[in-house]
PDB file of N, CA and C in Angstrom:
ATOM      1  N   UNK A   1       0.839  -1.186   0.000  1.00  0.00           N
ATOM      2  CA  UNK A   1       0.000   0.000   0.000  1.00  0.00           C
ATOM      3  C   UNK A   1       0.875   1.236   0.000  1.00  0.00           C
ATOM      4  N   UNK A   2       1.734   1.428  -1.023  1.00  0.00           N
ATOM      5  CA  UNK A   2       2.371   2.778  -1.201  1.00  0.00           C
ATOM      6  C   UNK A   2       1.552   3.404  -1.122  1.00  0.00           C
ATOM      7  N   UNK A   3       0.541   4.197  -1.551  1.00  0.00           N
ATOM      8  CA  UNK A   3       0.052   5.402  -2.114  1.00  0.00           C
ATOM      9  C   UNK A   3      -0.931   5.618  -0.642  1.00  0.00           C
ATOM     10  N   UNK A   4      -0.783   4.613   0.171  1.00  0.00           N
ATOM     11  CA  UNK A   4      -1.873   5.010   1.489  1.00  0.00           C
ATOM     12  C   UNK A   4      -1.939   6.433   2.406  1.00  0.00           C
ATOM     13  N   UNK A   5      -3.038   6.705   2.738  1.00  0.00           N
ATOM     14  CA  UNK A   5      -2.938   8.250   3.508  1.00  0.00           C
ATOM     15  C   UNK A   5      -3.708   7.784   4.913  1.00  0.00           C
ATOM     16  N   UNK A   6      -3.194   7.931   6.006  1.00  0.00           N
ATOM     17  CA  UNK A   6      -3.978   7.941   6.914  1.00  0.00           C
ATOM     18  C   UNK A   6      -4.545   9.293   7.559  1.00  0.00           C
ATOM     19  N   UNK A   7      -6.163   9.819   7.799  1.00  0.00           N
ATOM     20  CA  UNK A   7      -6.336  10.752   8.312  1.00  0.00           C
ATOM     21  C   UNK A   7      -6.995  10.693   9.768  1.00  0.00           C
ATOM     22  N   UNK A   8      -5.739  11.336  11.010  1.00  0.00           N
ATOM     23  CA  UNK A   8      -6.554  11.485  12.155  1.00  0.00           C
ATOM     24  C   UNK A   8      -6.234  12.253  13.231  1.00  0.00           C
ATOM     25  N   UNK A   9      -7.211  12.637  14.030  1.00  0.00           N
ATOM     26  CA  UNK A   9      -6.702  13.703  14.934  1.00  0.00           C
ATOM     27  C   UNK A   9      -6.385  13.191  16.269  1.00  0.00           C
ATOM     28  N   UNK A  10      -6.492  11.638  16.687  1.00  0.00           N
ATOM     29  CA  UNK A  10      -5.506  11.359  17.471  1.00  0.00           C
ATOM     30  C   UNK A  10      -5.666  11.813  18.770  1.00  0.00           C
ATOM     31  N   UNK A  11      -7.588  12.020  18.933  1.00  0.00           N
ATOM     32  CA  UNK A  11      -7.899  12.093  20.204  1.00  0.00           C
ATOM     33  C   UNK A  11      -8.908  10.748  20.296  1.00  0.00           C
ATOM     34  N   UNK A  12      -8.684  10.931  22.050  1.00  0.00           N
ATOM     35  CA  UNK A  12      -9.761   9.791  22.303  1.00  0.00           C
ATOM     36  C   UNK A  12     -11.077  10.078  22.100  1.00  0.00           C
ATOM     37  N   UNK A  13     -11.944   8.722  21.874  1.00  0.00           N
ATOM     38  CA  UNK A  13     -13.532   8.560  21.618  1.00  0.00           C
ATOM     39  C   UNK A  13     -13.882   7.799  22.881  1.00  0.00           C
ATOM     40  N   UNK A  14     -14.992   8.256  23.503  1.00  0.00           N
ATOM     41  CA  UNK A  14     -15.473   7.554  24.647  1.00  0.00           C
ATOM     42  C   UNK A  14     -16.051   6.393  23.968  1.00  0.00           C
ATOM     43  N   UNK A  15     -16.506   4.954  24.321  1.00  0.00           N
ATOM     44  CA  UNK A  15     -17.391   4.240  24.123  1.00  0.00           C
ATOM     45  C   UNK A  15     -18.294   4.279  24.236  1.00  0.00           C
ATOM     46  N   UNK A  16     -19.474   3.811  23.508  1.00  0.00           N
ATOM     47  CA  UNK A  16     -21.171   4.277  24.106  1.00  0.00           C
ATOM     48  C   UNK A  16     -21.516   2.827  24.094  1.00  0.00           C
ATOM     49  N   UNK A  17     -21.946   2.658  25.318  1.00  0.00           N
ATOM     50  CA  UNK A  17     -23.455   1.095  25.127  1.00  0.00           C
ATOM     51  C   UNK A  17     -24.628   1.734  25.008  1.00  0.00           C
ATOM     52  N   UNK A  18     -25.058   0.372  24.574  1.00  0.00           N
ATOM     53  CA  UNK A  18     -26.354   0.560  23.834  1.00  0.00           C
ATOM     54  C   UNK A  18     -27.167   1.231  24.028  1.00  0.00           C
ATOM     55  N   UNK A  19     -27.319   0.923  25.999  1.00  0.00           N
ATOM     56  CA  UNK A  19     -28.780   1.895  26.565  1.00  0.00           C
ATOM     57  C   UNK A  19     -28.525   3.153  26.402  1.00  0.00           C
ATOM     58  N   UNK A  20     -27.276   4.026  25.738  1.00  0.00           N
ATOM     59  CA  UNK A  20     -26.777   5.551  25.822  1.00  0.00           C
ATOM     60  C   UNK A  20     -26.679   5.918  24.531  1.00  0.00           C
ATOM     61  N   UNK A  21     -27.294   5.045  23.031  1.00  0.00           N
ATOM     62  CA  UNK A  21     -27.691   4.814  22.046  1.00  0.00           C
ATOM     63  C   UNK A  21     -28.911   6.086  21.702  1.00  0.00           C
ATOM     64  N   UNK A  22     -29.064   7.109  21.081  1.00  0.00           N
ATOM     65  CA  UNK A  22     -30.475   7.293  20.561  1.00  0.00           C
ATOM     66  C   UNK A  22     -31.480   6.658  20.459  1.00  0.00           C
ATOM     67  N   UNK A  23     -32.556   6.526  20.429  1.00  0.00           N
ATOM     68  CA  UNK A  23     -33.236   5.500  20.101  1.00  0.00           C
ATOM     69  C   UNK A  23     -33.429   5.126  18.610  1.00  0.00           C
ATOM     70  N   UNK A  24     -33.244   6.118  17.713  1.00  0.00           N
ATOM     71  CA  UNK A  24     -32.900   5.847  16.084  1.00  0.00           C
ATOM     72  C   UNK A  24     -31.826   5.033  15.532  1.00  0.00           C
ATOM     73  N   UNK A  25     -31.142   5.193  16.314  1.00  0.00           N
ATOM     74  CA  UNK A  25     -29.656   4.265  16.402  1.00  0.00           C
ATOM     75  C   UNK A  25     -29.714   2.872  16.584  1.00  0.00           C
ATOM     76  N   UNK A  26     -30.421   2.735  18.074  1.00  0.00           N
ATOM     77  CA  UNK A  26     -30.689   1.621  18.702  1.00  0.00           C
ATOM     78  C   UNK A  26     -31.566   1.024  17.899  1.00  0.00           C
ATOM     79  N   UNK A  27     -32.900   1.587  16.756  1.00  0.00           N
ATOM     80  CA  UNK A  27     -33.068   0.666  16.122  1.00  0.00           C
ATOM     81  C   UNK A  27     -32.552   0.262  14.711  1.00  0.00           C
ATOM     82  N   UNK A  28     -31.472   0.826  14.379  1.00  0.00           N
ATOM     83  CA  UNK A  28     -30.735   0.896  12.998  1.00  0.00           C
ATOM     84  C   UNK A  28     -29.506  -0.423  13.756  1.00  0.00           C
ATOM     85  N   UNK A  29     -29.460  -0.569  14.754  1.00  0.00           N
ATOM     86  CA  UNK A  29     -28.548  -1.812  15.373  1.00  0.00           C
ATOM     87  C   UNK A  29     -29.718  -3.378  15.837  1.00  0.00           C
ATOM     88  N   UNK A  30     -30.751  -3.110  16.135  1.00  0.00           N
ATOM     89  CA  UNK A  30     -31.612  -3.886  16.430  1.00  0.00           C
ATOM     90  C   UNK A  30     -31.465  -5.477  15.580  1.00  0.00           C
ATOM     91  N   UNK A  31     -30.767  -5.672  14.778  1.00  0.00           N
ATOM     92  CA  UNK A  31     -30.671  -6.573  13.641  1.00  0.00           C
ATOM     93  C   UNK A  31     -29.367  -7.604  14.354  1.00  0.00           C
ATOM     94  N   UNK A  32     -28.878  -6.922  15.129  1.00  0.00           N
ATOM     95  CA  UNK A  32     -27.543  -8.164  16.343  1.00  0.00           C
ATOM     96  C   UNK A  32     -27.959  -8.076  17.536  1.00  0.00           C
ATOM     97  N   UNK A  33     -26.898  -8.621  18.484  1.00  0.00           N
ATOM     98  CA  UNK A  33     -26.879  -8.296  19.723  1.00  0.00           C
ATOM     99  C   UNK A  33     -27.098  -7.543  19.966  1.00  0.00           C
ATOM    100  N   UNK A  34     -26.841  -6.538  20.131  1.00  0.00           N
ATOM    101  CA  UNK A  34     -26.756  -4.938  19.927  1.00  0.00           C
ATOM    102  C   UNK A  34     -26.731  -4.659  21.644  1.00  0.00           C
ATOM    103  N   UNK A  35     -27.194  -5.285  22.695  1.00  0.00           N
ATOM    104  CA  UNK A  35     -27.185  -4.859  23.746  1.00  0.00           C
ATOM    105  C   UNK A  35     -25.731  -5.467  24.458  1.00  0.00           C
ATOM    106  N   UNK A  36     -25.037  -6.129  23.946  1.00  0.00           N
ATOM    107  CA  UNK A  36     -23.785  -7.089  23.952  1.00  0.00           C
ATOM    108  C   UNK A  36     -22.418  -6.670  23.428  1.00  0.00           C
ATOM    109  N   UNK A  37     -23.395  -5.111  22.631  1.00  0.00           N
ATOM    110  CA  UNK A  37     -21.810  -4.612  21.696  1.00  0.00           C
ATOM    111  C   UNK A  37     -21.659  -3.330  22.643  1.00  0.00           C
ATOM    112  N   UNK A  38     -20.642  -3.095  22.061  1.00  0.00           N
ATOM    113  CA  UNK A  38     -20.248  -1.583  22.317  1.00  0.00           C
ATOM    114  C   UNK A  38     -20.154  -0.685  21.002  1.00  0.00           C
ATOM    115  N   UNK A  39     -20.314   0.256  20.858  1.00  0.00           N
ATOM    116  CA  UNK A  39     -20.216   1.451  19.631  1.00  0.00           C
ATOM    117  C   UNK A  39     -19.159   2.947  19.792  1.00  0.00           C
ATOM    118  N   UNK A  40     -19.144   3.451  19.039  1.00  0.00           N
ATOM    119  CA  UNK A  40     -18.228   5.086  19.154  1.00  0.00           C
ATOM    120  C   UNK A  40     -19.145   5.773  18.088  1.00  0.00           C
ATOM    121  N   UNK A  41     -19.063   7.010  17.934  1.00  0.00           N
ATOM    122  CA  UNK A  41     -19.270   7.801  16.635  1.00  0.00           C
ATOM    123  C   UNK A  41     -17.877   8.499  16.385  1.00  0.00           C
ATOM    124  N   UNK A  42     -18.239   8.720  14.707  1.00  0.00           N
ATOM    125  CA  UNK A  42     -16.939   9.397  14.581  1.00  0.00           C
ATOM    126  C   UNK A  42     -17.445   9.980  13.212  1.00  0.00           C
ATOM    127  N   UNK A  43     -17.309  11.103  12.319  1.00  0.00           N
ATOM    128  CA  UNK A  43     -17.889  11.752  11.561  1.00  0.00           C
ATOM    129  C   UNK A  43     -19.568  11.565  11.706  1.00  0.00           C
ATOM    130  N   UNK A  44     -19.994  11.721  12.459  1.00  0.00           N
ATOM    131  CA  UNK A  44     -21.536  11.648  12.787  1.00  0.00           C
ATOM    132  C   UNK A  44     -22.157  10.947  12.383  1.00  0.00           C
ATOM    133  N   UNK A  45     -21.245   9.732  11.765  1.00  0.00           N
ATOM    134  CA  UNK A  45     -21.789   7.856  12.457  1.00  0.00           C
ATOM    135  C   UNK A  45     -21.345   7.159  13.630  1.00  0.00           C
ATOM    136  N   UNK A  46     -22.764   6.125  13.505  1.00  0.00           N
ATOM    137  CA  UNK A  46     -22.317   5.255  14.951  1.00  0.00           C
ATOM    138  C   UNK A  46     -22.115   4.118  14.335  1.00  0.00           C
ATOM    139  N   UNK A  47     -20.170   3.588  14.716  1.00  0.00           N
ATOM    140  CA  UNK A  47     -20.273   1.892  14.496  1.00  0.00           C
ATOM    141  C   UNK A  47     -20.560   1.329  15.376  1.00  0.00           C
ATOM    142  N   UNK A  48     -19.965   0.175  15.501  1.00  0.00           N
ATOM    143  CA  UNK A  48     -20.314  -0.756  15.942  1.00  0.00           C
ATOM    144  C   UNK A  48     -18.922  -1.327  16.287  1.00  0.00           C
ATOM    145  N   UNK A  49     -18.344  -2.422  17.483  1.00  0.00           N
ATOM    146  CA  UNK A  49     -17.095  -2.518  17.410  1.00  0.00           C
ATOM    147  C   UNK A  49     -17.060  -3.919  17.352  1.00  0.00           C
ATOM    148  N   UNK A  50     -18.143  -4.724  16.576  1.00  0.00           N
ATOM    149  CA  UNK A  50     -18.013  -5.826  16.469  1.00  0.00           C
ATOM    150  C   UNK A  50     -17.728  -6.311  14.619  1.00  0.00           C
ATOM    151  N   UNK A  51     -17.900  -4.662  13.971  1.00  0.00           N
ATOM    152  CA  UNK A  51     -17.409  -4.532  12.854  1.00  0.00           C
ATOM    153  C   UNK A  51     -16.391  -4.576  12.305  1.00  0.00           C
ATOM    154  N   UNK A  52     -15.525  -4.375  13.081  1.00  0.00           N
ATOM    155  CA  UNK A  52     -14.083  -4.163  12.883  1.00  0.00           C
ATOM    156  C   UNK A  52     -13.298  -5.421  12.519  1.00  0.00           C
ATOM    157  N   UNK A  53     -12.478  -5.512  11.901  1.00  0.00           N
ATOM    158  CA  UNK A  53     -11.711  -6.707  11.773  1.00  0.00           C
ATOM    159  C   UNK A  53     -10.048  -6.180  11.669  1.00  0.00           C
ATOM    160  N   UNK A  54      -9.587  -7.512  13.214  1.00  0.00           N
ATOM    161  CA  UNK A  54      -8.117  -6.890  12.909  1.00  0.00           C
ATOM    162  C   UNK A  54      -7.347  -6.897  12.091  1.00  0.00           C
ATOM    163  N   UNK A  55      -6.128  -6.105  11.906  1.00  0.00           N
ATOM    164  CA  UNK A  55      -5.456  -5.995  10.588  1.00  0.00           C
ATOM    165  C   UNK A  55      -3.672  -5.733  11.045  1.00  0.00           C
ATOM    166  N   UNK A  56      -3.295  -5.941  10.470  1.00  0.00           N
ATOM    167  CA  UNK A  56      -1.693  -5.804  10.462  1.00  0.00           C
ATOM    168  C   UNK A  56      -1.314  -4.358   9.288  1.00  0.00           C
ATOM    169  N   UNK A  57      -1.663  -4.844   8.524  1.00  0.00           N
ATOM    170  CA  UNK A  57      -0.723  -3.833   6.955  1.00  0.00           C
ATOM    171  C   UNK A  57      -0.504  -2.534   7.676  1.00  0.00           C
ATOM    172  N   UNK A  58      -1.225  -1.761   8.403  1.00  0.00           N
ATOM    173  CA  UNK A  58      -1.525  -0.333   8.980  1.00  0.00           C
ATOM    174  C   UNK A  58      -0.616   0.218   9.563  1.00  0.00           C
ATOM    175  N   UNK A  59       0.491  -0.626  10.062  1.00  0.00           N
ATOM    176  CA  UNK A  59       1.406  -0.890  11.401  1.00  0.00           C
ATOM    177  C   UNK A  59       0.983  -0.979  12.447  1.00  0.00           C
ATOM    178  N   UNK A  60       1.940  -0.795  13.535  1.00  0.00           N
ATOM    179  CA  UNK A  60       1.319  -1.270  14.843  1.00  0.00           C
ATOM    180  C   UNK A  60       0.282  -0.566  15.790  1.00  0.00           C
ATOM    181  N   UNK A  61       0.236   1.096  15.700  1.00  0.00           N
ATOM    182  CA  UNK A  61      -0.784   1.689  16.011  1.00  0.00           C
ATOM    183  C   UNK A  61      -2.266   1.329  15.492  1.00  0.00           C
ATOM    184  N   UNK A  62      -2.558   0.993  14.597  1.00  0.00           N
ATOM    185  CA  UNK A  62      -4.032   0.544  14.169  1.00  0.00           C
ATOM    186  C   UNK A  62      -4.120  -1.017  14.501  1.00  0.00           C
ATOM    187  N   UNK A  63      -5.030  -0.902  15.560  1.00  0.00           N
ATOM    188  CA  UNK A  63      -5.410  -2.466  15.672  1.00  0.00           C
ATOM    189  C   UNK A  63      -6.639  -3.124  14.722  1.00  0.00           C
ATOM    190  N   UNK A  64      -7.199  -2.625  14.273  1.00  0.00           N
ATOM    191  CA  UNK A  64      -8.704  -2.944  13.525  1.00  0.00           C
ATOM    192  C   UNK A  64      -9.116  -2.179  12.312  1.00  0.00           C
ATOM    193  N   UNK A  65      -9.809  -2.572  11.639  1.00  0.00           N
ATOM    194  CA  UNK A  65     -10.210  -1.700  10.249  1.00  0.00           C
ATOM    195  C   UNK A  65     -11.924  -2.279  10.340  1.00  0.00           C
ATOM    196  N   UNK A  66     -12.330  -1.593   9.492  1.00  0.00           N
ATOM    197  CA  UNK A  66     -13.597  -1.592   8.237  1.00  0.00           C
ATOM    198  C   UNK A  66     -13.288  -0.808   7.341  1.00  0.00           C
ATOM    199  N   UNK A  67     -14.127  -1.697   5.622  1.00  0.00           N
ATOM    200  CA  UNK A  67     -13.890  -0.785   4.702  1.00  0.00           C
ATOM    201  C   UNK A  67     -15.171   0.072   4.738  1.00  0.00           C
ATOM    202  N   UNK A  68     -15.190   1.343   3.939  1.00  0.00           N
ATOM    203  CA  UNK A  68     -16.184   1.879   3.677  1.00  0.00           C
ATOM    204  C   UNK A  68     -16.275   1.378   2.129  1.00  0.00           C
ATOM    205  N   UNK A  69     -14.944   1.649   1.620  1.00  0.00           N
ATOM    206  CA  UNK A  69     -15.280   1.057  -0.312  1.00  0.00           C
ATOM    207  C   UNK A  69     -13.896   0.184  -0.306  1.00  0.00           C
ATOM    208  N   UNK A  70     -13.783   0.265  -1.362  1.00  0.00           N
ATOM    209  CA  UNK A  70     -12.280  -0.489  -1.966  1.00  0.00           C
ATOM    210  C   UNK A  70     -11.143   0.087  -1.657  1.00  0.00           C
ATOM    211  N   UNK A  71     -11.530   1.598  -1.643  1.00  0.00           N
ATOM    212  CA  UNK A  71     -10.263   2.555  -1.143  1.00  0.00           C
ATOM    213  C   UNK A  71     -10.189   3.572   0.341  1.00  0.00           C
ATOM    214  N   UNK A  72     -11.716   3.657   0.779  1.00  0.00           N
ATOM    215  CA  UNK A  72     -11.304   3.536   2.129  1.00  0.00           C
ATOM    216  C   UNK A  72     -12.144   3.063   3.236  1.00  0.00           C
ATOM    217  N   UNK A  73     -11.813   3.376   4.355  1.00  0.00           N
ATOM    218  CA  UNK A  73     -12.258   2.421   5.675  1.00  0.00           C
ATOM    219  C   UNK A  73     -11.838   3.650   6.554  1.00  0.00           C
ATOM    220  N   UNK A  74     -12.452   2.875   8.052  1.00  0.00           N
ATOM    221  CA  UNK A  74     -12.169   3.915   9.265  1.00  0.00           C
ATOM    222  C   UNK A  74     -10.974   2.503  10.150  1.00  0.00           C
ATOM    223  N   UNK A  75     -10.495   3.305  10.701  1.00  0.00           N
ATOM    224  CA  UNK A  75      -9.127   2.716  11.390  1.00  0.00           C
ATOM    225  C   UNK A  75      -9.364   2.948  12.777  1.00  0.00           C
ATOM    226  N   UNK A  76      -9.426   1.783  13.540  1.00  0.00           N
ATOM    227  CA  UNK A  76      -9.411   1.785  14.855  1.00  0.00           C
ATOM    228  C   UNK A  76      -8.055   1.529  15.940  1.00  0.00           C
ATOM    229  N   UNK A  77      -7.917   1.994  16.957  1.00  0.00           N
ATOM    230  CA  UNK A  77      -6.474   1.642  17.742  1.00  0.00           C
ATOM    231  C   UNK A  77      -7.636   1.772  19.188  1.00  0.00           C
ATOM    232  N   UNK A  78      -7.132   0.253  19.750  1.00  0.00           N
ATOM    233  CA  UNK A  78      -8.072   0.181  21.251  1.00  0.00           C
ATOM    234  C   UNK A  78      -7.159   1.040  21.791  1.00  0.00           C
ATOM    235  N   UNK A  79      -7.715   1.757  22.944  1.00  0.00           N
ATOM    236  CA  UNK A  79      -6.753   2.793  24.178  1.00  0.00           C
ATOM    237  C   UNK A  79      -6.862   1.536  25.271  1.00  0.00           C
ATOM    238  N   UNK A  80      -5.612   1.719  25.889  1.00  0.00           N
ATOM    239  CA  UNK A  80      -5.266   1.235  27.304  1.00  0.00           C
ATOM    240  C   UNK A  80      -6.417   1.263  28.464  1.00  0.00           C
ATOM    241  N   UNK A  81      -6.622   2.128  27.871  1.00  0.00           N
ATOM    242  CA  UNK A  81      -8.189   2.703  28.803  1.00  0.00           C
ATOM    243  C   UNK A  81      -9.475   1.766  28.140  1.00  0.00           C
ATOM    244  N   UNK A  82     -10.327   1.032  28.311  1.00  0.00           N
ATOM    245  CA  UNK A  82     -10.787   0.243  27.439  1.00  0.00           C
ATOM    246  C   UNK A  82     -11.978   0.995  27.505  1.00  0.00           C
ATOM    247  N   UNK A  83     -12.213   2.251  27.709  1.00  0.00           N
ATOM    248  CA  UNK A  83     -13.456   2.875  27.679  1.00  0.00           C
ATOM    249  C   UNK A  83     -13.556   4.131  26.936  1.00  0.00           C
ATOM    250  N   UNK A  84     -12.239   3.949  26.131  1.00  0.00           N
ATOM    251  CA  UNK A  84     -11.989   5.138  24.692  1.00  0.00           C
ATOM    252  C   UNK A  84     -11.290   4.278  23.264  1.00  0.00           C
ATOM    253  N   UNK A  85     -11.349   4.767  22.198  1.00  0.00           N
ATOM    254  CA  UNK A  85     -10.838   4.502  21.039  1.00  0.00           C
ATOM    255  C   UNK A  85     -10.307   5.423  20.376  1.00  0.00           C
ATOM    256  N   UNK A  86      -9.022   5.282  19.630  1.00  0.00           N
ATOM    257  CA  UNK A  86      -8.725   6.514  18.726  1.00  0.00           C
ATOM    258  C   UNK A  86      -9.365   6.185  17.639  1.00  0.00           C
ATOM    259  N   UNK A  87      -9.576   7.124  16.776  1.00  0.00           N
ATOM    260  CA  UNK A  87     -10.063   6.998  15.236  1.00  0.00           C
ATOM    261  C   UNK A  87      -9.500   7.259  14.433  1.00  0.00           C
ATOM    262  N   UNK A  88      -9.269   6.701  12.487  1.00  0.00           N
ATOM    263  CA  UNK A  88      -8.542   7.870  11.956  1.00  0.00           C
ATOM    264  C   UNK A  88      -9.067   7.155  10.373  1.00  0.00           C
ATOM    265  N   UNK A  89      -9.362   7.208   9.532  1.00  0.00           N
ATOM    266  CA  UNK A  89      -9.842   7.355   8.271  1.00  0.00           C
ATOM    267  C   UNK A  89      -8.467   6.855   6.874  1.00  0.00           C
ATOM    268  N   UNK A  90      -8.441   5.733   6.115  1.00  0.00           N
ATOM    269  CA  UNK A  90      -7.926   5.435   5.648  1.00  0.00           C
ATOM    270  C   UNK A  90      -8.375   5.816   4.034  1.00  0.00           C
ATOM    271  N   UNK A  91      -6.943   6.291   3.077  1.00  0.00           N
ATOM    272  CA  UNK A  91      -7.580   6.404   1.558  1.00  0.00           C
ATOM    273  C   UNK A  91      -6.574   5.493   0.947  1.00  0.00           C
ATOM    274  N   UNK A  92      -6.567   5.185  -0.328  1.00  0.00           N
ATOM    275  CA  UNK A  92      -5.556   4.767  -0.871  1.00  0.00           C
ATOM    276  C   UNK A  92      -5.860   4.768  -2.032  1.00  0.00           C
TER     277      UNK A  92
END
């Protein structure tokens, strides 16, 4: 992945459970567990952190990905703190 760009600002995201969900949210998740997961927002979506799949290529700061298309995805790194996430946006 020469041509890769990572974009992020490299602050923490609190975690949200479910019951702290909107209720529009909570039913746009209603389709899993959903009371079993945990979520973040980050550009004024809510994932999901059972979406994620870990990844290596990123280096060692990114523990997890999803794609959005072929060329990009959002990039996850768990915090030490297991009750925040960094975020950061992949192109290539």
């Amino acid at each position: 992945m020469e041509n890769l760009k990572i974009i992020s600002n490299y602050h923490e995201r609190p975690i949200i459970y479910y019951w702290e969900l909107p209720q529009d949210v909570q039913d746009e998740f209603d389709w899993q567990t959903a009371e079993t997961d945990n979520y973040f927002k980050y550009k004024g979506r809510y994932y999901t952190l059972s979406d994620f799949m870990k990844i290596d290529q990123f280096g060692d700061f990114w523990h997890s990905a999803v794609g959005d298309s072929a060329w990009t995805g959002v990039l996850l790194h768990s915090c030490e703190n297991s009750d925040y996430v960094i975020v950061g946006w992949y192109l290539s």
